[in-house]
Protein backbone atom coordinates (compact mmCIF):
# COMPACT_ATOMS: atom_id res chain seq x y z
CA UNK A 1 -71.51 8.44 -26.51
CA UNK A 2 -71.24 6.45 -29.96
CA UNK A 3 -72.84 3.31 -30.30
CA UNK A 4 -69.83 1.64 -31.18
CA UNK A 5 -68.44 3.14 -27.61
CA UNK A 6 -71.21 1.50 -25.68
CA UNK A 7 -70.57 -1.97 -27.21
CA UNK A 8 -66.97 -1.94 -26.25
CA UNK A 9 -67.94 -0.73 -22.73
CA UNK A 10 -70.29 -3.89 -22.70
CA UNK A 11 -68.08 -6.25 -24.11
CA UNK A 12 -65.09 -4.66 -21.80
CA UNK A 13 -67.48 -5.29 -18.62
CA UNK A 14 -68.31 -8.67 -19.24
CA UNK A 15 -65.31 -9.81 -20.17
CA UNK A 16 -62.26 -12.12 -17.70
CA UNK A 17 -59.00 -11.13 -17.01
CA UNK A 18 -58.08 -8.05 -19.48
CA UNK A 19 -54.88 -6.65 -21.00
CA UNK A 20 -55.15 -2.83 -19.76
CA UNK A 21 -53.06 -1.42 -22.52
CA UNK A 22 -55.26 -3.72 -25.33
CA UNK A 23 -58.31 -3.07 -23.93
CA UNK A 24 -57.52 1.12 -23.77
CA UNK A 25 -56.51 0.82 -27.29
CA UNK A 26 -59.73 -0.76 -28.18
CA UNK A 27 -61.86 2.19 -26.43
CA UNK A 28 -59.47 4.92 -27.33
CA UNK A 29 -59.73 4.57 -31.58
CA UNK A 30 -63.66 4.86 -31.11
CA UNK A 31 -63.70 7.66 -28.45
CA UNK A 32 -65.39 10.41 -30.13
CA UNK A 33 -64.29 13.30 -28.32
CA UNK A 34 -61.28 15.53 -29.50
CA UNK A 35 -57.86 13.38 -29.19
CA UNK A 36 -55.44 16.13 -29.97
CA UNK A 37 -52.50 16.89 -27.85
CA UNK A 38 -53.69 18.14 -24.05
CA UNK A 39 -52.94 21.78 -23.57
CA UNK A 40 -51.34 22.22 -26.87
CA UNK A 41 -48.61 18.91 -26.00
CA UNK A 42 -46.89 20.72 -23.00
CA UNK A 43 -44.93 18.52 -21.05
CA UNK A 44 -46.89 16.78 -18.29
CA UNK A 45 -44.82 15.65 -15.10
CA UNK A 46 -47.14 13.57 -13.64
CA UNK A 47 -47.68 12.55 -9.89
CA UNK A 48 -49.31 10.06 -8.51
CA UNK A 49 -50.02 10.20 -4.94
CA UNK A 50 -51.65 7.75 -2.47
CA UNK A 51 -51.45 4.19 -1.35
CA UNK A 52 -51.55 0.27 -2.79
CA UNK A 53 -54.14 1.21 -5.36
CA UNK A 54 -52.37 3.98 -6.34
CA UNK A 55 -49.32 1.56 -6.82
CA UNK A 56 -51.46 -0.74 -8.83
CA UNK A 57 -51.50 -3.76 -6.35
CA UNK A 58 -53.06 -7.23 -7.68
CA UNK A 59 -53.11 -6.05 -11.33
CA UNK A 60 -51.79 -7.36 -14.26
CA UNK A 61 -47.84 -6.31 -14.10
CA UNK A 62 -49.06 -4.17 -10.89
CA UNK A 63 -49.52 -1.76 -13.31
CA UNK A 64 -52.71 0.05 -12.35
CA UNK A 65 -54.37 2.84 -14.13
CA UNK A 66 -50.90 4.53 -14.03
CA UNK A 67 -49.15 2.90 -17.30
CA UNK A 68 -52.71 3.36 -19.18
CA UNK A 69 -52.92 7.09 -18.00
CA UNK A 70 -49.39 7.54 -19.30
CA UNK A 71 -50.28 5.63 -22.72
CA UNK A 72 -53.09 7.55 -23.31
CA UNK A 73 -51.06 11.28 -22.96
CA UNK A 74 -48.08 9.72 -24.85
CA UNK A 75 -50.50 8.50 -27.49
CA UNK A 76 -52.28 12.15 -27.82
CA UNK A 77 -48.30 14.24 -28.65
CA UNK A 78 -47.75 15.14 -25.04
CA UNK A 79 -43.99 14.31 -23.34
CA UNK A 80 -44.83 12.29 -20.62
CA UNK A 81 -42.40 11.99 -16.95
CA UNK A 82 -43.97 10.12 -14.09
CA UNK A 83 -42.49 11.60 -10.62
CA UNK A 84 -42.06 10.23 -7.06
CA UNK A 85 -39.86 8.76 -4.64
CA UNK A 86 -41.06 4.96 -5.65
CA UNK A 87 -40.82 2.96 -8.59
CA UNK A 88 -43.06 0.25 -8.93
CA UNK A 89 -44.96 -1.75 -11.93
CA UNK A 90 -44.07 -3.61 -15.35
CA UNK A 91 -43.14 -0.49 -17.19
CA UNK A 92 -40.40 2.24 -17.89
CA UNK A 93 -41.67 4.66 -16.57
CA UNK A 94 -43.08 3.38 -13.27
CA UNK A 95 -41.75 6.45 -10.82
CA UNK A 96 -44.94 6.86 -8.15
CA UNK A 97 -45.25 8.98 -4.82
CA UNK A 98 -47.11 6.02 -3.60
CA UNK A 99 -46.45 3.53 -0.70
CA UNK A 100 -48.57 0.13 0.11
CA UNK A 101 -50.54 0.62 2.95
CA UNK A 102 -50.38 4.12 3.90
CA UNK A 103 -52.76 6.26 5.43
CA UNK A 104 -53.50 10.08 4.21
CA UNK A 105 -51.14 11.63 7.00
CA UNK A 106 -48.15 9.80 6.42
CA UNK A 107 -48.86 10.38 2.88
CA UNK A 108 -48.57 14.29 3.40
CA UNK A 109 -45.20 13.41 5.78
CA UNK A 110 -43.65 11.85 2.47
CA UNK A 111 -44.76 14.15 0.44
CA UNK A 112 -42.85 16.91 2.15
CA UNK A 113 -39.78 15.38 1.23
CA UNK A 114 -40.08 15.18 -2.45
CA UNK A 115 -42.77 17.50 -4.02
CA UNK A 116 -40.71 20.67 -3.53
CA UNK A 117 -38.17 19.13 -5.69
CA UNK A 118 -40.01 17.72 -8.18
CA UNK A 119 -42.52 20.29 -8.99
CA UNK A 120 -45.14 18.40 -10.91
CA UNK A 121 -47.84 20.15 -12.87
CA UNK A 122 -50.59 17.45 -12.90
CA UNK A 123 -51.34 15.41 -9.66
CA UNK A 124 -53.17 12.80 -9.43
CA UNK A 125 -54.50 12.12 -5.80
CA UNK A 126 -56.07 8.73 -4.65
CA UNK A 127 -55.70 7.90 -1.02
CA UNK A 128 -57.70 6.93 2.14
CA UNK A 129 -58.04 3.26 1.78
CA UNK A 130 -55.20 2.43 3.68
CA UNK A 131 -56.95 4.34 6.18
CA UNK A 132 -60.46 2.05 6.34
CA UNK A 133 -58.61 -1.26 6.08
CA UNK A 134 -56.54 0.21 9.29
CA UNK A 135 -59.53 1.15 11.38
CA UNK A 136 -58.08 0.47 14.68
CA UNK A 137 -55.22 3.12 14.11
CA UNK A 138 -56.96 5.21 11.18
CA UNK A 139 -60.05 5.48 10.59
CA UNK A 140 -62.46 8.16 8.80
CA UNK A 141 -62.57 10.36 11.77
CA UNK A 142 -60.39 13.20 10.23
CA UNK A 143 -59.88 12.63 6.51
CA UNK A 144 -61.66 16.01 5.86
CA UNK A 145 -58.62 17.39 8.32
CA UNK A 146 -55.98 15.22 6.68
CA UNK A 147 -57.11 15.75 2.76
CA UNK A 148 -57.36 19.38 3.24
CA UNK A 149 -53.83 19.40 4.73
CA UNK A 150 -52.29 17.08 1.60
CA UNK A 151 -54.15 19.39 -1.08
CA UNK A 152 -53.12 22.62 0.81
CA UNK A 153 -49.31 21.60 0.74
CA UNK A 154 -49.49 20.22 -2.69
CA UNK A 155 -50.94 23.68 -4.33
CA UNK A 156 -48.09 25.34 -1.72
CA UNK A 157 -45.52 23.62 -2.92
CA UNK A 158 -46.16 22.68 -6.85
CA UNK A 159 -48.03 26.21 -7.44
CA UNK A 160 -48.05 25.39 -11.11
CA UNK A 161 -49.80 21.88 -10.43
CA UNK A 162 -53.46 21.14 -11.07
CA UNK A 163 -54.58 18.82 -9.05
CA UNK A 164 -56.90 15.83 -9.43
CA UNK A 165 -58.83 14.26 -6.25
CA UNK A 166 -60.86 11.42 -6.18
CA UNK A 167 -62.83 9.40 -4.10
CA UNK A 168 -62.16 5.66 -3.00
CA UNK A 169 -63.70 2.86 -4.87
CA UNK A 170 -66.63 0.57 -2.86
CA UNK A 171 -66.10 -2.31 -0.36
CA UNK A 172 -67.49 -5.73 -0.38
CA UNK A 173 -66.98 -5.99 3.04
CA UNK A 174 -69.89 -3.78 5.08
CA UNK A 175 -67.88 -2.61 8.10
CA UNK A 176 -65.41 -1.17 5.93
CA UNK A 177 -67.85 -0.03 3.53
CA UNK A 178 -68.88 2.48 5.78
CA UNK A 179 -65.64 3.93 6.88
CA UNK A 180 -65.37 4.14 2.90
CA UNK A 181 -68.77 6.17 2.76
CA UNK A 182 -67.63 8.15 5.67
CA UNK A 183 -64.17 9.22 4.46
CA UNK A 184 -65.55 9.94 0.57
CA UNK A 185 -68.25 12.36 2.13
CA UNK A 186 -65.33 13.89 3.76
CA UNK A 187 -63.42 13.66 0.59
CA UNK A 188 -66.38 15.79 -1.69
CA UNK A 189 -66.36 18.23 1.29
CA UNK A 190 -63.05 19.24 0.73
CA UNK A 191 -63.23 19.28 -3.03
CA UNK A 192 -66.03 21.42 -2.98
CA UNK A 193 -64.48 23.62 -0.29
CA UNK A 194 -61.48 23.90 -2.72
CA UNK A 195 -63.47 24.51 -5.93
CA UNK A 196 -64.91 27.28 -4.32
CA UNK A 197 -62.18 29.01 -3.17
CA UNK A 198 -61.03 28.80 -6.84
CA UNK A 199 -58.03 26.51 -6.66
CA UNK A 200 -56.97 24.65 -9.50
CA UNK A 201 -58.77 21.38 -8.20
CA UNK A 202 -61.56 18.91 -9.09
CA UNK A 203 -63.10 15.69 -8.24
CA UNK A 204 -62.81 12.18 -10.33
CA UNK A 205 -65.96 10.30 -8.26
CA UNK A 206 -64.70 7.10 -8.16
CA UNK A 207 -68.05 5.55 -5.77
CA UNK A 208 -70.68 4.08 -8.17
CA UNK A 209 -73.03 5.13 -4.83
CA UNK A 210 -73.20 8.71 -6.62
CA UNK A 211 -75.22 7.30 -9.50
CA UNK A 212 -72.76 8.06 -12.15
CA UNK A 213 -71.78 5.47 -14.87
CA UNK A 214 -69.03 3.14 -15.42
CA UNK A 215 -68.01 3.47 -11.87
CA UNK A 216 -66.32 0.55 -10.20
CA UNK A 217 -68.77 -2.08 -8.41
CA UNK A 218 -68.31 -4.68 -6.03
CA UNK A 219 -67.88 -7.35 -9.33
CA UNK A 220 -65.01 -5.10 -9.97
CA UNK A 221 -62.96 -5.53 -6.64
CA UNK A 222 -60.71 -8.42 -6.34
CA UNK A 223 -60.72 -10.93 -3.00
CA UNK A 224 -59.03 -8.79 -0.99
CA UNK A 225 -62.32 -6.69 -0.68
CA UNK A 226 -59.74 -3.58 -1.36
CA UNK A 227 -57.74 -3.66 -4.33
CA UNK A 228 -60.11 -3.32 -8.31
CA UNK A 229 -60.07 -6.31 -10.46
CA UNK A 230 -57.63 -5.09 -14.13
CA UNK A 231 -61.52 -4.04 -15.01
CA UNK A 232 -61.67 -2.09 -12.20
CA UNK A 233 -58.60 0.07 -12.49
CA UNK A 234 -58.91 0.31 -16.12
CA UNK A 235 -62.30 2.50 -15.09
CA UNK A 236 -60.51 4.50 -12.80
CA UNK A 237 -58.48 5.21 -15.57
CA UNK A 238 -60.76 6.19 -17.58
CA UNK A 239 -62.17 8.60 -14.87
CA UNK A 240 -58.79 10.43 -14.34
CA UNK A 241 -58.53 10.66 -18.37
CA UNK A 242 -61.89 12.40 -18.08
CA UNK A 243 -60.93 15.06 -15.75
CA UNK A 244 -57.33 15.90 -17.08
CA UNK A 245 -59.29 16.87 -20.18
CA UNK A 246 -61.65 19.17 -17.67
CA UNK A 247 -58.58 20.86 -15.91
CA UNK A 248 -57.27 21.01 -19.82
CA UNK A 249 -60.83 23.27 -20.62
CA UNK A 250 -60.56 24.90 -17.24
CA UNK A 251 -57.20 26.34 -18.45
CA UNK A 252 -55.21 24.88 -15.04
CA UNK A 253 -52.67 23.34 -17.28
CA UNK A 254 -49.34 24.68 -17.71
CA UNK A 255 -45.46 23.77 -18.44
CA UNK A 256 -43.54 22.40 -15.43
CA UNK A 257 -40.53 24.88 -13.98
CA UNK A 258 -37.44 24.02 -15.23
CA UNK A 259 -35.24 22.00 -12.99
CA UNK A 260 -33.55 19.97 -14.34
CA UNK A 261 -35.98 17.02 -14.78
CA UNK A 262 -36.70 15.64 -18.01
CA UNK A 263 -39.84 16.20 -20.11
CA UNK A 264 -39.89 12.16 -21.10
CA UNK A 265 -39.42 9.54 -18.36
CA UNK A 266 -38.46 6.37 -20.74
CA UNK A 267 -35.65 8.60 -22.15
CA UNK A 268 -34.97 9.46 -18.80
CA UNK A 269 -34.67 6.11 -17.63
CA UNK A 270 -32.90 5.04 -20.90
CA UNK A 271 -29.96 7.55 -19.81
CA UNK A 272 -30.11 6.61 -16.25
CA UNK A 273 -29.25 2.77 -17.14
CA UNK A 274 -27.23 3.07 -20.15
CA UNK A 275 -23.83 3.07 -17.65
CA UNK A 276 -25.06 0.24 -15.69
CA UNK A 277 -25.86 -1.40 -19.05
CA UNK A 278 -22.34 -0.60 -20.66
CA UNK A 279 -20.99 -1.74 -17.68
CA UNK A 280 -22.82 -5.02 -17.65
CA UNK A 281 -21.76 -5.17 -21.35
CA UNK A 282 -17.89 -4.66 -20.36
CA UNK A 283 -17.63 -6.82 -17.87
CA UNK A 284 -19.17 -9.55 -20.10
CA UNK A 285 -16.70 -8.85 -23.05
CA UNK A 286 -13.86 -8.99 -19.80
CA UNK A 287 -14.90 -12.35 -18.71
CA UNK A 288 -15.29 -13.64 -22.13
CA UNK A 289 -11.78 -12.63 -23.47
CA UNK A 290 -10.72 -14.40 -20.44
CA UNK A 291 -12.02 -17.37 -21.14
CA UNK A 292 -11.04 -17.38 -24.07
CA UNK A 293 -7.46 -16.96 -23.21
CA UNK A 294 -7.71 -19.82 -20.80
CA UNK A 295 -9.66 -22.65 -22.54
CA UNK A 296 -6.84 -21.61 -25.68
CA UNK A 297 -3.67 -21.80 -23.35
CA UNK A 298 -1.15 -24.20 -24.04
CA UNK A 299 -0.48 -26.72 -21.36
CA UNK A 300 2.33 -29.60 -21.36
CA UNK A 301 1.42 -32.74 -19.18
CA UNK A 302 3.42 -35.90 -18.71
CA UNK A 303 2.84 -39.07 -21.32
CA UNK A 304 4.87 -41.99 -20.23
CA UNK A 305 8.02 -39.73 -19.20
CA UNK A 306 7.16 -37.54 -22.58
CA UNK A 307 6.17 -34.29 -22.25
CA UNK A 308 3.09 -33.42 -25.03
CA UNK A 309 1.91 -30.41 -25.92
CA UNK A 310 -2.06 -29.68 -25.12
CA UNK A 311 -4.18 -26.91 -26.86
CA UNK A 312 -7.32 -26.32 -25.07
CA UNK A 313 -10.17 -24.79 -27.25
CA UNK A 314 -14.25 -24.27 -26.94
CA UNK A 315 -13.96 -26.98 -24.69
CA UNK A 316 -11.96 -29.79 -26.75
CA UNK A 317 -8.56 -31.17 -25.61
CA UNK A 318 -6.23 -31.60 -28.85
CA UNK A 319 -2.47 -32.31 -29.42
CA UNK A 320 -0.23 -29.83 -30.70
CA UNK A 321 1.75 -29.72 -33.94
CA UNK A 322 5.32 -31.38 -32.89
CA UNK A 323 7.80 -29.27 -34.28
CA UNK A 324 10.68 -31.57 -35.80
């Protein structure tokens, strides 16, 4: 890691409040390591799967590490289309298989609906908070069960996807610290169970309890005790950016089946709103030829038994020519 690399991680870390996309732009032009296109610049149809962090909740623009993720593959040549029944966050391309507050079974339940369809080639998997902060109804007690059952469908269903697990950021709040522990044990179990069986899957370690660097700490969680600070999630970012360039290497990579879905999600989105836009456009033009029409119309009104001719325009009452 360059010099230059560690300073900005410093500064970055010590810093307030950040702009994600500023801050990314500031690591990416001193990264050292290769920034050509990933896997030769196939298309990526990305999809990101879990809960509130997932979505991005209580960062700037509820953004995330989502819109920084898809800056970064945009920025390296790739076409880029986000997938998932949601939308949510400050930018274009803000499509998300993500839902606030839910647990890794239900996750799986809504996943049936839509993955088969979509058929994306990267996935990007963080879920099992929802379950810790919902202890009386959740729990830890069978994330390995659950997790296994979500990764199982997704390789199923997406058989061209690799897929990218991680763990769920630390707690400042001890109780559900420990479910946290206890889930991301169950979490590595299944990753490893995976990896061995030779499936297209790996782990982005998201606990800083693993001894690994420039994980996010308690300093990096906001109030809530659940949701990362903009520092936060731009780390996890970085961690997912880490391991799309492993399942790059690892050769797990490959175009998305044809059906019908775009290879670029803002020019996707572009297409999808031009009609409502035109239409927005139309119906302005309407109205304002109407007004027009009206405030120019000629009306007559009685002056002392005299009838007077009124022109009406941009607002101002005037007297017509008399014709004599």
């Amino acid at each position: 890691m360059s010099l230059i690399l560690l300073f900005l991680i410093a500064a970055f870390l010590q810093s307030g409040t950040v702009d994600v996309n500023d801050q990314w732009n500031r690591l990416r032009y001193s990264e050292s390591k290769p920034t050509g296109p990933i896997a030769g610049g196939i298309p990526l149809r990305v999809m990101f799967i879990g809960a509130s962090v997932t979505l991005g909740d209580h960062s700037t623009g509820n953004r995330g590490y989502r819109k920084q993720i898809r800056d970064w593959m945009v920025s390296l040549g790739n076409p880029v289309n986000c997938v998932g029944a949601n939308r949510f966050g400050e930018f274009k391309d803000n499509d998300v298989q993500a839902f606030g507050a839910q647990p890794i079974k239900p996750t799986l339940d809504r996943a049936r609906e839509i993955v088969p369809q979509m058929q994306p080639n990267l996935i990007l998997i963080n879920a099992g908070s929802s379950d810790c902060f919902q202890q009386d109804h959740w729990g830890a007690g069978h994330t390995l069960e659950y997790m296994r059952n979500l990764v199982d469908f997704l390789l199923k269903e997406s058989p061209r996807a690799a897929i990218i697990m991680s763990t769920i950021v630390t707690c400042p709040w001890e109780g559900t610290e420990q479910c946290v522990k206890g889930a991301n044990a169950q979490i590595r179990q299944v990753a490893t169970d995976l990896i061995r069986e030779e499936k297209p899957v790996t782990l982005a370690e998201m606990h800083y309890d693993q001894g690994l660097p420039d994980r996010p700490n308690r300093t990096h969680i906001g109030p809530d005790g659940m949701h990362p600070t903009d520092e936060g999630y731009f780390m996890m970012g970085r961690i997912f950016m880490e391991k799309i360039r492993e399942v790059e290497k690892n050769g797990w990579l490959h175009p998305p089946v044809e059906n019908g879905i775009g290879e670029d999600g803002d020019a996707e989105r572009d297409a999808q709103e031009a009609p409502k836009k035109a239409g927005q456009a139309g119906q302005a033009g309407k109205a304002g030829k109407a007004e027009k029409a009206n405030t120019e119309k000629p009306v007559e009104i009685a002056d002392g038994g005299e009838h007077k001719h009124i022109r009406r325009s941009h607002g101002v009452s005037r007297p017509a020519k008399r014709k004599h």
